[in-house]
C-alpha atoms as a PDB file:
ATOM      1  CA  UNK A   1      -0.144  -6.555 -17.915  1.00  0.00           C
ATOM      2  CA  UNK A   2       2.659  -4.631 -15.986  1.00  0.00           C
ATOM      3  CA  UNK A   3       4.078  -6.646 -12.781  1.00  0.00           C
ATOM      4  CA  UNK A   4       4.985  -4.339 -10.116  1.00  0.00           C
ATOM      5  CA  UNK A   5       7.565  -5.765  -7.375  1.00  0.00           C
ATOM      6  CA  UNK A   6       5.080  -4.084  -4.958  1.00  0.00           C
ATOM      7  CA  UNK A   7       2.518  -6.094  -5.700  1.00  0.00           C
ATOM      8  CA  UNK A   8       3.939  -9.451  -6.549  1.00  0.00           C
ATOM      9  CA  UNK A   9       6.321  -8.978  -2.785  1.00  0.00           C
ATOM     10  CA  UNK A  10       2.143  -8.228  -1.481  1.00  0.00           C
ATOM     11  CA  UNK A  11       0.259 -10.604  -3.481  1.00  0.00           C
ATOM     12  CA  UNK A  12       3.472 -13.685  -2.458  1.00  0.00           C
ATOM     13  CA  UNK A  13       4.082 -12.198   1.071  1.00  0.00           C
ATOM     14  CA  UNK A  14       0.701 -11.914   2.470  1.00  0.00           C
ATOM     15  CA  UNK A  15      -0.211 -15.203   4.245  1.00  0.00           C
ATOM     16  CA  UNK A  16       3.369 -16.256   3.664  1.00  0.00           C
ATOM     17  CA  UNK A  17       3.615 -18.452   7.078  1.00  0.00           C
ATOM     18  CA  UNK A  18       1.227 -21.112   5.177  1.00  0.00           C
ATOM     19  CA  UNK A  19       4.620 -21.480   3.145  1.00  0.00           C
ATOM     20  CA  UNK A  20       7.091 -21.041   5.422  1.00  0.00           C
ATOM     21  CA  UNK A  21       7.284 -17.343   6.113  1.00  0.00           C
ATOM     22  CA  UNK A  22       9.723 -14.904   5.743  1.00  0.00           C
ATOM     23  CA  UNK A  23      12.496 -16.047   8.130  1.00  0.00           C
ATOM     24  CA  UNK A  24      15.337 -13.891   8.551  1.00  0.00           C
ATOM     25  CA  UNK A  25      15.612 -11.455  11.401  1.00  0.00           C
ATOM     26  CA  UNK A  26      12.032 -13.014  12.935  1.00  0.00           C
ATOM     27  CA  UNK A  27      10.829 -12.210  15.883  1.00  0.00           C
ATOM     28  CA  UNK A  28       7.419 -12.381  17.947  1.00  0.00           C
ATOM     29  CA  UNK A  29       4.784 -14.884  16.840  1.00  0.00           C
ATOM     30  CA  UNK A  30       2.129 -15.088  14.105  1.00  0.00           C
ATOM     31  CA  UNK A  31      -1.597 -16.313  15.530  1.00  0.00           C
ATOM     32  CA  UNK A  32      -3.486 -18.634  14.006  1.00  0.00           C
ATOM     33  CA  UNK A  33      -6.543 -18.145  11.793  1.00  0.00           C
ATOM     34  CA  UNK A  34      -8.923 -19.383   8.952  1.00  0.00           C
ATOM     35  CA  UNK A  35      -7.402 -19.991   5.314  1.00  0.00           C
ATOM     36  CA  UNK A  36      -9.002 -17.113   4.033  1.00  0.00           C
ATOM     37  CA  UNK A  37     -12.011 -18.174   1.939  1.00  0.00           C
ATOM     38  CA  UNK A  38     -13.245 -14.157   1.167  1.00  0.00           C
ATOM     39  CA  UNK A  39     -10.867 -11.889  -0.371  1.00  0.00           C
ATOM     40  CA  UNK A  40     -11.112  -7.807  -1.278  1.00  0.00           C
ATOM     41  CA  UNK A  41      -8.815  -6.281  -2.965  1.00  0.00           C
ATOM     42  CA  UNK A  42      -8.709  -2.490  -3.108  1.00  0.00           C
ATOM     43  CA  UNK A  43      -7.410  -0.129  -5.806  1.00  0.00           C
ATOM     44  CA  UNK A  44      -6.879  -3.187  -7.696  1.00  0.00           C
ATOM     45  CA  UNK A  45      -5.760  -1.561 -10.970  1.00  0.00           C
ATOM     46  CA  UNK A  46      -4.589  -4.468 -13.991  1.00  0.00           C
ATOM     47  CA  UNK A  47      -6.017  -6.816 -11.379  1.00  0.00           C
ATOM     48  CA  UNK A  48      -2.328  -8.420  -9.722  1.00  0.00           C
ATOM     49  CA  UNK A  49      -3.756  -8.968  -6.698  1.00  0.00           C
ATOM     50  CA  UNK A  50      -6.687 -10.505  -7.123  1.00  0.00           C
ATOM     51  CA  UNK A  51      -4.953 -12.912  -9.488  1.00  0.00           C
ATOM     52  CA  UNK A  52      -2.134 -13.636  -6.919  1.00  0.00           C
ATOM     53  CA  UNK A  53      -5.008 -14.719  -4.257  1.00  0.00           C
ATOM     54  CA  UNK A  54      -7.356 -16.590  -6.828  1.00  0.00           C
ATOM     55  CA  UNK A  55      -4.018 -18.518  -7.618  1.00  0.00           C
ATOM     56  CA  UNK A  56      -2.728 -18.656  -3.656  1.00  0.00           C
ATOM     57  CA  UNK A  57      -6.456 -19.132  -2.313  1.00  0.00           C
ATOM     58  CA  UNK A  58      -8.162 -22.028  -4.589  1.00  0.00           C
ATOM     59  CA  UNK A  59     -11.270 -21.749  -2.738  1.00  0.00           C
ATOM     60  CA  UNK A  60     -11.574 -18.123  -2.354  1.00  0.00           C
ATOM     61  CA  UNK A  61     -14.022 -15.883  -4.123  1.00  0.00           C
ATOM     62  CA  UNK A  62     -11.597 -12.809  -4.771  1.00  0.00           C
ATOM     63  CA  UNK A  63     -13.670  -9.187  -5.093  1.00  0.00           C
ATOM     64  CA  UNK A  64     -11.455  -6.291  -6.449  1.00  0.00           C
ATOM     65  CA  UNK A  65     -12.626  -2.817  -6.304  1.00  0.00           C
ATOM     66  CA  UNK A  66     -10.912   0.529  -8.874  1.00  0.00           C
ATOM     67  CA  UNK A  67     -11.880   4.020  -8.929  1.00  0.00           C
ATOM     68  CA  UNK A  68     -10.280   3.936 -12.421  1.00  0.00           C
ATOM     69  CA  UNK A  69     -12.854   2.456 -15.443  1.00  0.00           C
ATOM     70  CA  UNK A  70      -9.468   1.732 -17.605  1.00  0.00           C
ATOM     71  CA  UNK A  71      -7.915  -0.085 -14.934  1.00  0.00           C
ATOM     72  CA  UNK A  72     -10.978  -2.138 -14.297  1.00  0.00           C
ATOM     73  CA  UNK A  73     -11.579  -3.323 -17.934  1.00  0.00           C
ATOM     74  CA  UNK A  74      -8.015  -4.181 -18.353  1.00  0.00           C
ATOM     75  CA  UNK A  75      -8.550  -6.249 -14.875  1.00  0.00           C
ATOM     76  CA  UNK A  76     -11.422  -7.848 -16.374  1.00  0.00           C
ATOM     77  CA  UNK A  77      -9.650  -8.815 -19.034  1.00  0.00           C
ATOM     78  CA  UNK A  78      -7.023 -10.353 -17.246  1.00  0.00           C
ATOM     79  CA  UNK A  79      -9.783 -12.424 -14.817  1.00  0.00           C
ATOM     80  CA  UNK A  80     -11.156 -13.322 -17.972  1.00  0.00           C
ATOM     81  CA  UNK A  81      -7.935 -14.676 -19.483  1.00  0.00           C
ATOM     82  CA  UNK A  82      -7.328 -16.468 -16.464  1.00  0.00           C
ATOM     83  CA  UNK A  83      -8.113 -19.986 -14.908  1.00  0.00           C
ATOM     84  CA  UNK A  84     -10.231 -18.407 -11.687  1.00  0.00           C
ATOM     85  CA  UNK A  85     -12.805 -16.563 -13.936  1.00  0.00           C
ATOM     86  CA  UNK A  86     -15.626 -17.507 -11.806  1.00  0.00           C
ATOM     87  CA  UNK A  87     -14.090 -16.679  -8.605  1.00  0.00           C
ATOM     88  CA  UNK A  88     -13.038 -13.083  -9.346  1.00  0.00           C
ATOM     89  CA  UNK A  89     -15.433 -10.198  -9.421  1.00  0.00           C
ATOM     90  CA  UNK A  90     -14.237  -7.012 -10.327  1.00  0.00           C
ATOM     91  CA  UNK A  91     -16.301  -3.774 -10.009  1.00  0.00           C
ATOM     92  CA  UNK A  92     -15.822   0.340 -10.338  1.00  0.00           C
ATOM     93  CA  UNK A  93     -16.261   2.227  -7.628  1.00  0.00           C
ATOM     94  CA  UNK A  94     -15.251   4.498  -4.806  1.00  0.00           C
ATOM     95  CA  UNK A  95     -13.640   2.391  -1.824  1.00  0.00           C
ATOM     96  CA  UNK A  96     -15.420   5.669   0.755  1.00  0.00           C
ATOM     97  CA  UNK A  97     -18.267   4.174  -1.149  1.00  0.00           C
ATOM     98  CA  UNK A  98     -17.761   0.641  -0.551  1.00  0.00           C
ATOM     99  CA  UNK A  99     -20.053  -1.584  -2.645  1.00  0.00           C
ATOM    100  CA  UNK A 100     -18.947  -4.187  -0.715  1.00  0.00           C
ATOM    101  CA  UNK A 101     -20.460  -5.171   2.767  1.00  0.00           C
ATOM    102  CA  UNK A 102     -18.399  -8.318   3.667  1.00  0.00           C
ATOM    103  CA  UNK A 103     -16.871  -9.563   5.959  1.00  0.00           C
ATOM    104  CA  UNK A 104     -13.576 -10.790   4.162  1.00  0.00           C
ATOM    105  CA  UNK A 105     -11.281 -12.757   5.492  1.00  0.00           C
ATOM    106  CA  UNK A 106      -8.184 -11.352   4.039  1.00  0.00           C
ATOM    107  CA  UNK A 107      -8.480  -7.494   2.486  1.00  0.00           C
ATOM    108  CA  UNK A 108      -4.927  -6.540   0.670  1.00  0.00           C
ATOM    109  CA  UNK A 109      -4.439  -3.522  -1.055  1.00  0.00           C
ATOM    110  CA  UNK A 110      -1.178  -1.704  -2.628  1.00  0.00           C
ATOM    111  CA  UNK A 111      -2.283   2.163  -1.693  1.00  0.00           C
ATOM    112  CA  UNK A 112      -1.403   5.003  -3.096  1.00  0.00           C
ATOM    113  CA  UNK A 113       1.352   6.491  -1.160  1.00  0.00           C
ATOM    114  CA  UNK A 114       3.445   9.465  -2.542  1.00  0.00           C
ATOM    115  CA  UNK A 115       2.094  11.796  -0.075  1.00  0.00           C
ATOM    116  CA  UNK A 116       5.281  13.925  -0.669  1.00  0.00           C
ATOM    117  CA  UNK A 117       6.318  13.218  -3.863  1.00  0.00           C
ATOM    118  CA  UNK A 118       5.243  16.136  -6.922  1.00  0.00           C
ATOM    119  CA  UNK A 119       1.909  15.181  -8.634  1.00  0.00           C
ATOM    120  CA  UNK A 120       2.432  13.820 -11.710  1.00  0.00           C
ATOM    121  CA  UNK A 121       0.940  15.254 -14.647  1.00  0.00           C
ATOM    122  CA  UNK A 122      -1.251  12.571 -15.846  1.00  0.00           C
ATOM    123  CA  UNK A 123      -5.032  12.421 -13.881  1.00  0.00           C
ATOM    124  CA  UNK A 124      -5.276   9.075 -13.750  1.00  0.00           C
ATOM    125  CA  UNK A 125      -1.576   7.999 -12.462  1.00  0.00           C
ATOM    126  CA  UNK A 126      -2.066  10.952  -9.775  1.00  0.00           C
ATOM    127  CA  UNK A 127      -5.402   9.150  -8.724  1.00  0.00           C
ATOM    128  CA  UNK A 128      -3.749   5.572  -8.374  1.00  0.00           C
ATOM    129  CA  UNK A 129      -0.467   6.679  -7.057  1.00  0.00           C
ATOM    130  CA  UNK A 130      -0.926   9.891  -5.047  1.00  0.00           C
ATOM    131  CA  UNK A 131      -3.261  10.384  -1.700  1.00  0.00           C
ATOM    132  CA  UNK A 132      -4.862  13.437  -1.078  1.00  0.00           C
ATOM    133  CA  UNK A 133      -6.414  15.472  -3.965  1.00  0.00           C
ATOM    134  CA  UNK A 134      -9.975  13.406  -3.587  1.00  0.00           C
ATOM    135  CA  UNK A 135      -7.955  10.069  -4.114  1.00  0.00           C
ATOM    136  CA  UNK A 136      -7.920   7.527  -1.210  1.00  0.00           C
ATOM    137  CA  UNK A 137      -6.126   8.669   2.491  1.00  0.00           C
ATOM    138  CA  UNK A 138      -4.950   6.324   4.879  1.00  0.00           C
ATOM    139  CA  UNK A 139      -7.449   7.558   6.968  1.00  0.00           C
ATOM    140  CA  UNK A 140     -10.109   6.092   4.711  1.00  0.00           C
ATOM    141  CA  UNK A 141      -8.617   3.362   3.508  1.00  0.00           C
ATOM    142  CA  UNK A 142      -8.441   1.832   7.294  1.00  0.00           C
ATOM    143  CA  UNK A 143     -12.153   3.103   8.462  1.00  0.00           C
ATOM    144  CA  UNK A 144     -13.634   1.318   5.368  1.00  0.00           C
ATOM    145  CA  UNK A 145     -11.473  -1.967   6.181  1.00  0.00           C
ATOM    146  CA  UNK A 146     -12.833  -1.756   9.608  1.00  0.00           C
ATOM    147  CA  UNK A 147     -16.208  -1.554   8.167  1.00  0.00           C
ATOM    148  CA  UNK A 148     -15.537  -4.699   5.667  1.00  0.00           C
ATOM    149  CA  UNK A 149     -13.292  -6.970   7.908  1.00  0.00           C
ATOM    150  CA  UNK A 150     -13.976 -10.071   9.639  1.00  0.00           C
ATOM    151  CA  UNK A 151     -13.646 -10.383  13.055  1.00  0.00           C
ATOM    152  CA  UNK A 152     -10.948 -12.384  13.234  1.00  0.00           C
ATOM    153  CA  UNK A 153      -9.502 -10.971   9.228  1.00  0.00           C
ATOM    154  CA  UNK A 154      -6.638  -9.748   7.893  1.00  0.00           C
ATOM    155  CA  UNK A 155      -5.713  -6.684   6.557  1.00  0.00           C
ATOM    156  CA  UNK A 156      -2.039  -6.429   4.375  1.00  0.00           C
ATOM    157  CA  UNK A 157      -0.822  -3.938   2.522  1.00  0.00           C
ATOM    158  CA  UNK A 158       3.115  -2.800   1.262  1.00  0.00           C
ATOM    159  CA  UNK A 159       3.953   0.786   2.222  1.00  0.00           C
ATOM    160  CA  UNK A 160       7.416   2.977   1.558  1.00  0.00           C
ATOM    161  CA  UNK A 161       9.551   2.067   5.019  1.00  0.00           C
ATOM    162  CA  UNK A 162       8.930   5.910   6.060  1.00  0.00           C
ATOM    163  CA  UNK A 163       5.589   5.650   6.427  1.00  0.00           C
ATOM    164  CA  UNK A 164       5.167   3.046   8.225  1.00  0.00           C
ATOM    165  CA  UNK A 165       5.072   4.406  12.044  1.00  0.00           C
ATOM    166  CA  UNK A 166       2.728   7.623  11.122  1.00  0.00           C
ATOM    167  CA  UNK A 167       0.543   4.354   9.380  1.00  0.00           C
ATOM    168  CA  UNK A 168       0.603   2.485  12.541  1.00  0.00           C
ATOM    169  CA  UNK A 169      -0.233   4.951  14.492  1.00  0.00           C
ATOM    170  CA  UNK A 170      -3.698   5.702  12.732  1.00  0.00           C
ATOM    171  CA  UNK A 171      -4.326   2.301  12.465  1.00  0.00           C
ATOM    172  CA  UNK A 172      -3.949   1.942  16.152  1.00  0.00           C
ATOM    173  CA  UNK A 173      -5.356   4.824  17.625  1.00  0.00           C
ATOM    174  CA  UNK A 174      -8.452   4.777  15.556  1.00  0.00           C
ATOM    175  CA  UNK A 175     -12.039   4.597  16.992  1.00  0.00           C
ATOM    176  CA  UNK A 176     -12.310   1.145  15.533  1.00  0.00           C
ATOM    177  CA  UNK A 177      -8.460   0.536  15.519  1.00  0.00           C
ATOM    178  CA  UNK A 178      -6.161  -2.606  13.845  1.00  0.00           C
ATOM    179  CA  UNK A 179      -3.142  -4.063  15.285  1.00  0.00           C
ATOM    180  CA  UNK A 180      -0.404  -4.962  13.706  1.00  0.00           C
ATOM    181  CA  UNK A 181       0.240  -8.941  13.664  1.00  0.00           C
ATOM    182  CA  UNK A 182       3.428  -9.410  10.990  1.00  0.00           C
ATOM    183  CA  UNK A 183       5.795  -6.955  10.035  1.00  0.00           C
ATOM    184  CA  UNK A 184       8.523  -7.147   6.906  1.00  0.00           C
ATOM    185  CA  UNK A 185      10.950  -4.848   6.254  1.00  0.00           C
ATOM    186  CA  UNK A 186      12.466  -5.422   2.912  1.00  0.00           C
ATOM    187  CA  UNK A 187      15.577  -4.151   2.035  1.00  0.00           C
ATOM    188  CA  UNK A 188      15.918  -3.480  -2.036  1.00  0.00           C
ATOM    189  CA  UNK A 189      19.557  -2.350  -2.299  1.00  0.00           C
ATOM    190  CA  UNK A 190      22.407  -4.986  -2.804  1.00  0.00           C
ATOM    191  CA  UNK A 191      23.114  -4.803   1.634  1.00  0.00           C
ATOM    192  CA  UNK A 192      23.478  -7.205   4.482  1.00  0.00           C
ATOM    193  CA  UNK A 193      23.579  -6.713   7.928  1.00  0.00           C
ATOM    194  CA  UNK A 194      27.042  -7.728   7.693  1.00  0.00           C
ATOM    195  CA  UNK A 195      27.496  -4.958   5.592  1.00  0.00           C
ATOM    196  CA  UNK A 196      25.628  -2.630   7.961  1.00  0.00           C
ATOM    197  CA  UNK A 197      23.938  -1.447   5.489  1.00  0.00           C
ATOM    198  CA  UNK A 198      20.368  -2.875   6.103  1.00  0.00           C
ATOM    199  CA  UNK A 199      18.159   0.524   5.900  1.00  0.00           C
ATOM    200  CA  UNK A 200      14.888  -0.598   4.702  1.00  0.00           C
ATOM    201  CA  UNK A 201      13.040   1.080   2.078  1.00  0.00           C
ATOM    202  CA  UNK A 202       9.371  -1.259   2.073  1.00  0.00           C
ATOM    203  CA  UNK A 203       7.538  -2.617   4.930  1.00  0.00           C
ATOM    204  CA  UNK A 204       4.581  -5.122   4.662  1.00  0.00           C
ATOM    205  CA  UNK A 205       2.100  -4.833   7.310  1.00  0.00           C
ATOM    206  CA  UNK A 206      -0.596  -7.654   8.518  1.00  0.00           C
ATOM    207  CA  UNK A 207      -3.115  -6.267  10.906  1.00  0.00           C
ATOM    208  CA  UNK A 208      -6.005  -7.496  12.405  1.00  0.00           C
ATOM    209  CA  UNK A 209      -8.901  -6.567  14.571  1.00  0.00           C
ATOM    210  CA  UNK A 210      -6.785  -8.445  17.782  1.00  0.00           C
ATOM    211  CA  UNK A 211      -4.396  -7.060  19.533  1.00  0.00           C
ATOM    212  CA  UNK A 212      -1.539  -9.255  19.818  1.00  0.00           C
ATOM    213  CA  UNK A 213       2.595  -9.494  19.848  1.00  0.00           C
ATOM    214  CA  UNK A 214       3.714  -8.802  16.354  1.00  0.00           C
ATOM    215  CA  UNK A 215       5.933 -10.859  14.281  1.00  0.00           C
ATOM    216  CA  UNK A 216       8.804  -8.492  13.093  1.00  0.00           C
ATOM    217  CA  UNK A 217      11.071  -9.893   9.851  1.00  0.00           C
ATOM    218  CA  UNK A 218      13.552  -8.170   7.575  1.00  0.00           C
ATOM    219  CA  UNK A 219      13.414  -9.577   3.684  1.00  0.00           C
ATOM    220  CA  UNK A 220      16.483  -8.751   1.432  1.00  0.00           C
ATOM    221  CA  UNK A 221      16.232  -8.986  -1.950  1.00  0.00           C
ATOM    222  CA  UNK A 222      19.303  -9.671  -2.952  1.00  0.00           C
ATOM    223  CA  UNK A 223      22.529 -11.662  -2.274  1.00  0.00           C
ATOM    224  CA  UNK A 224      24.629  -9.604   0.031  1.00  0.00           C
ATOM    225  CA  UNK A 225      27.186 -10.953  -1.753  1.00  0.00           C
ATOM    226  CA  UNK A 226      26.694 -11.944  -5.471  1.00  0.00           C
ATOM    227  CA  UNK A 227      24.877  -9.976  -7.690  1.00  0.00           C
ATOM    228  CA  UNK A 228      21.809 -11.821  -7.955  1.00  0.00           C
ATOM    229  CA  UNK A 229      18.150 -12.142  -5.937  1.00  0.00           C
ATOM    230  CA  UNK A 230      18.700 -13.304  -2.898  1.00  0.00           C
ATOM    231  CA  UNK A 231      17.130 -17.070  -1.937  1.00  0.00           C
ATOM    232  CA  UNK A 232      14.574 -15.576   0.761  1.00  0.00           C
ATOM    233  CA  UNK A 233      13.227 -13.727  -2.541  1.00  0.00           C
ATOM    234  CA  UNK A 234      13.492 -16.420  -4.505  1.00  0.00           C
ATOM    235  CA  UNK A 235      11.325 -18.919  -2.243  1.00  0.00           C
ATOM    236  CA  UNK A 236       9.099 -16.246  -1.846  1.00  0.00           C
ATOM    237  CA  UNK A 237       8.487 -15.357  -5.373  1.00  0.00           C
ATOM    238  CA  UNK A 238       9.038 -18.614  -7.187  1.00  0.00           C
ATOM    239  CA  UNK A 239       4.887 -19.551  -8.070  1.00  0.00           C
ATOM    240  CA  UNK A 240       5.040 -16.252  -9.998  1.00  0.00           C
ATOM    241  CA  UNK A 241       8.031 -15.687 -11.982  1.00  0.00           C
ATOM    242  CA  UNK A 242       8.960 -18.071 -14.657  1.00  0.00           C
ATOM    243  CA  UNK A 243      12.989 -16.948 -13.415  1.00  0.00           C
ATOM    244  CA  UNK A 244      12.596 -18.092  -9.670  1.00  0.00           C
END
């Protein structure tokens, strides 16, 4: 099973203020709500996710949803293989077809998201990696959280840094729209602000069905000055990686 840094930074970030939080550059304030005891996760591919909030979550029942049937055996495989085998269902299907009703607590998902990038040759990468071409929009993707979130849920996801306004600004203006609640900007290139170098090139998003103030954060992930992970990764990461 392939570990992305996308999805561990989603699967360790996402309710990350039961831990501590992210706290560099922090501003705003986080509101409280309900340990999540429902989780979705959609587009789950190997299955990441779900693991990450079976493990996080320990009395969560975790659904994951794939449009892909290879990706959804091999995630089966890996719920099987795992110590939450009971608590993670994993099923094939079409999110704009949700066979899910809900409500969940918590929904995460790690979307595809090259809207500008060439398609790649292979079907199935295009399909996981790529919107548009009948795979998932963001358009979709937030009316069918909508449809599956609890009232007072969560919905997280990791996006490239560039997207993250034109995001926001479906999410918000939407019929049924979400609000953001915690933002993180992560920084992946060896930078500091002291360096003035601190262009982000990820941002994690929490929303929920409340409007409120958002919490706004900046993670680096590595050591402005040493060449090594910085210790804000570290702390974040360090219940997943054997290294940390």
């Amino acid at each position: 099973m392939q570990l992305t840094t996308d999805s561990v930074l989603l699967g360790a970030w996402v309710w990350a203020e039961a831990a501590g939080g992210v706290t560099a550059g922090t501003t705003g304030a986080v509101a409280g709500t309900v340990v999540p005891q429902t989780v979705l996760d959609v587009g789950t591919g190997c299955g990441v996710l779900a693991l990450m909030m079976a493990q996080r979550f320990e009395q969560a029942c975790i659904h994951a949803l794939d449009i892909d049937g290879q990706s959804v055996s091999e995630a089966r495989e890996n719920a099987d293989l795992s110590p939450w085998p009971e608590r993670i269902r994993i099923v094939e299907g079409d999110f704009r077809q949700c066979l899910f009703s809900g409500p969940y607590d918590l929904v995460v998902t790690n979307p595809p998201y090259f809207r500008l990038a060439l398609e790649p040759e292979q079907e199935r990468r295009a399909r996981a990696r790529h919107t548009g071409g009948g795979s998932l929009t963001h358009e979709e993707l937030l009316q069918g959280v909508v449809r599956v979130l609890a009232a007072d849920g969560t919905f997280a996801l990791i996006l490239p840094a560039g997207q993250e306004a034109g995001f926001l600004s479906v999410a918000i203006t939407g019929q049924n729209p979400l609000y953001p609640l915690r933002i993180t900007r992560v920084v992946t290139g060896k930078s500091s602000p002291a360096a003035g170098n601190v262009l982000p090139t990820r941002v994690l998003l929490e929303l929920t069905k409340k409007q409120t103030t958002p919490r706004i954060e900046t993670l680096f992930l590595y050591d402005a000055t040493e060449d090594k992970y910085s210790q804000q990764y570290i702390n974040l990461v360090k219940d997943f990686y054997l290294w940390a």
